[in-house]
Protein backbone atom coordinates (compact mmCIF):
# COMPACT_ATOMS: atom_id res chain seq x y z
CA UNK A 1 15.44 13.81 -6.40
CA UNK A 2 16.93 12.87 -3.02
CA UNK A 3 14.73 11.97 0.17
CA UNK A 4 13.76 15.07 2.34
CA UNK A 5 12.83 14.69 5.69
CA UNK A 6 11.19 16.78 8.41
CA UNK A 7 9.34 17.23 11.26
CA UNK A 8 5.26 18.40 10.91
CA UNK A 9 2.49 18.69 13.29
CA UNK A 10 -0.52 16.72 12.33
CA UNK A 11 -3.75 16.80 14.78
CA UNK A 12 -1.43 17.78 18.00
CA UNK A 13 0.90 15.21 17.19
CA UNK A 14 4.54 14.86 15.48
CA UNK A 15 4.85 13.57 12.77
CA UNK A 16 7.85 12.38 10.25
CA UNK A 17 7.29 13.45 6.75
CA UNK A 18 9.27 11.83 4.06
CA UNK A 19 9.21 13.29 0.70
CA UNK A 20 10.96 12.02 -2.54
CA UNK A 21 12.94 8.73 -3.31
CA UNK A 22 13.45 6.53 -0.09
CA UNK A 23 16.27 3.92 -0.97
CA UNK A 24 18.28 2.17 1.48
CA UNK A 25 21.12 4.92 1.60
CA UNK A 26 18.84 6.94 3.46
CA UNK A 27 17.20 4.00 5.85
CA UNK A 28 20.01 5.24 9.34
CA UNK A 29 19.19 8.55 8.76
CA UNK A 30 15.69 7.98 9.48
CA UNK A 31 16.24 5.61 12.16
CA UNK A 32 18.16 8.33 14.21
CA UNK A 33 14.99 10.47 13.32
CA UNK A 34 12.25 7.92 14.52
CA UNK A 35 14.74 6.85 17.47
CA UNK A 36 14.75 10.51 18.89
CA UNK A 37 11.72 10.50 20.02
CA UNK A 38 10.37 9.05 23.21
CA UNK A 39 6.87 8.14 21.98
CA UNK A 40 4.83 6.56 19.43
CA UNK A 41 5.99 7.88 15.92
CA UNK A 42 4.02 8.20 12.61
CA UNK A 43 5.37 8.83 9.31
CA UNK A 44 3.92 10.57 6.43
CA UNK A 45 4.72 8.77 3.50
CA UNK A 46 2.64 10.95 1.11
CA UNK A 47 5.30 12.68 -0.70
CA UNK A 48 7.45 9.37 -1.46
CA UNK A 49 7.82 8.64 -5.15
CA UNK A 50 10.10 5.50 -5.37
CA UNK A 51 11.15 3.33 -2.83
CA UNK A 52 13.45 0.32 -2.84
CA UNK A 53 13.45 -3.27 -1.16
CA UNK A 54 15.23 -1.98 1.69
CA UNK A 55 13.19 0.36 2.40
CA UNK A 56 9.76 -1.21 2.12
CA UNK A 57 11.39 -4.00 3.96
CA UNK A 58 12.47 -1.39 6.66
CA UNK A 59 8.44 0.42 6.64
CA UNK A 60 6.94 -3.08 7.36
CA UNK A 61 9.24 -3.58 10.41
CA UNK A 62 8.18 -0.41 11.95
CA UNK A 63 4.44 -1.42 11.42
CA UNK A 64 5.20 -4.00 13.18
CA UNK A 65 6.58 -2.18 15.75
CA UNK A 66 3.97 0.67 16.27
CA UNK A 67 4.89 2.85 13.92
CA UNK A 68 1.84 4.25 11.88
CA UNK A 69 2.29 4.86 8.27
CA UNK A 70 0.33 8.29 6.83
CA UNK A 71 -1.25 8.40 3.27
CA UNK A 72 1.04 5.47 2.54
CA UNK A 73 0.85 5.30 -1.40
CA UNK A 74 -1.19 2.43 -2.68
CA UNK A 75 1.74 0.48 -4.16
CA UNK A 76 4.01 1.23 -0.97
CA UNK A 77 1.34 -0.60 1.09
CA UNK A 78 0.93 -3.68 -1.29
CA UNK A 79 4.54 -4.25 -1.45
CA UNK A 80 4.48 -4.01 2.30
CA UNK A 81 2.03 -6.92 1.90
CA UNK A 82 3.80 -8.92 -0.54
CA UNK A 83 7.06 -8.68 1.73
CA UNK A 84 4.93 -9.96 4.70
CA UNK A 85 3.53 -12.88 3.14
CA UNK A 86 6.98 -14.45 1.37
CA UNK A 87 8.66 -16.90 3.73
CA UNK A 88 11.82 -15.53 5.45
């Protein structure tokens, strides 16, 4: 299973959907996605099965930055949290 992403509306707004395994192969590919746009972006993350380091390291920067994560599985987001809280 490889990563699929696309474009959906969602309430009037845009919104990335990412569907599959999101590993670090696929992390400038969705940069250029998120970078397209002019505004604030939000990414669906309900679809993901497996993610790496990478790219959990990658979702909690764009928190960070303003980027809202969608239906963001339960152990996505506690990784997320782990990753925050070890010392860089």
């Amino acid at each position: 299973m490889v990563l699929r992403i696309e474009w959906i509306e969602h309430g009037g707004q845009r919104v990335l959907q990412l569907s599959g395994r999101f590993k670090a192969e696929e992390l400038d590919q969705v940069r250029a996605e998120i970078s397209a746009l002019d505004f604030k972006t939000s990414l669906d993350l309900g679809e993901v099965v497996l993610v790496d380091i990478e790219a959990v390291r990658f979702l909690a920067d764009c928190e960070l930055k303003g980027v809202i994560l969608l239906r963001c599985p339960l152990y996505i987001r506690e990784w997320i949290n782990r990753e925050r809280k070890r010392p860089s």
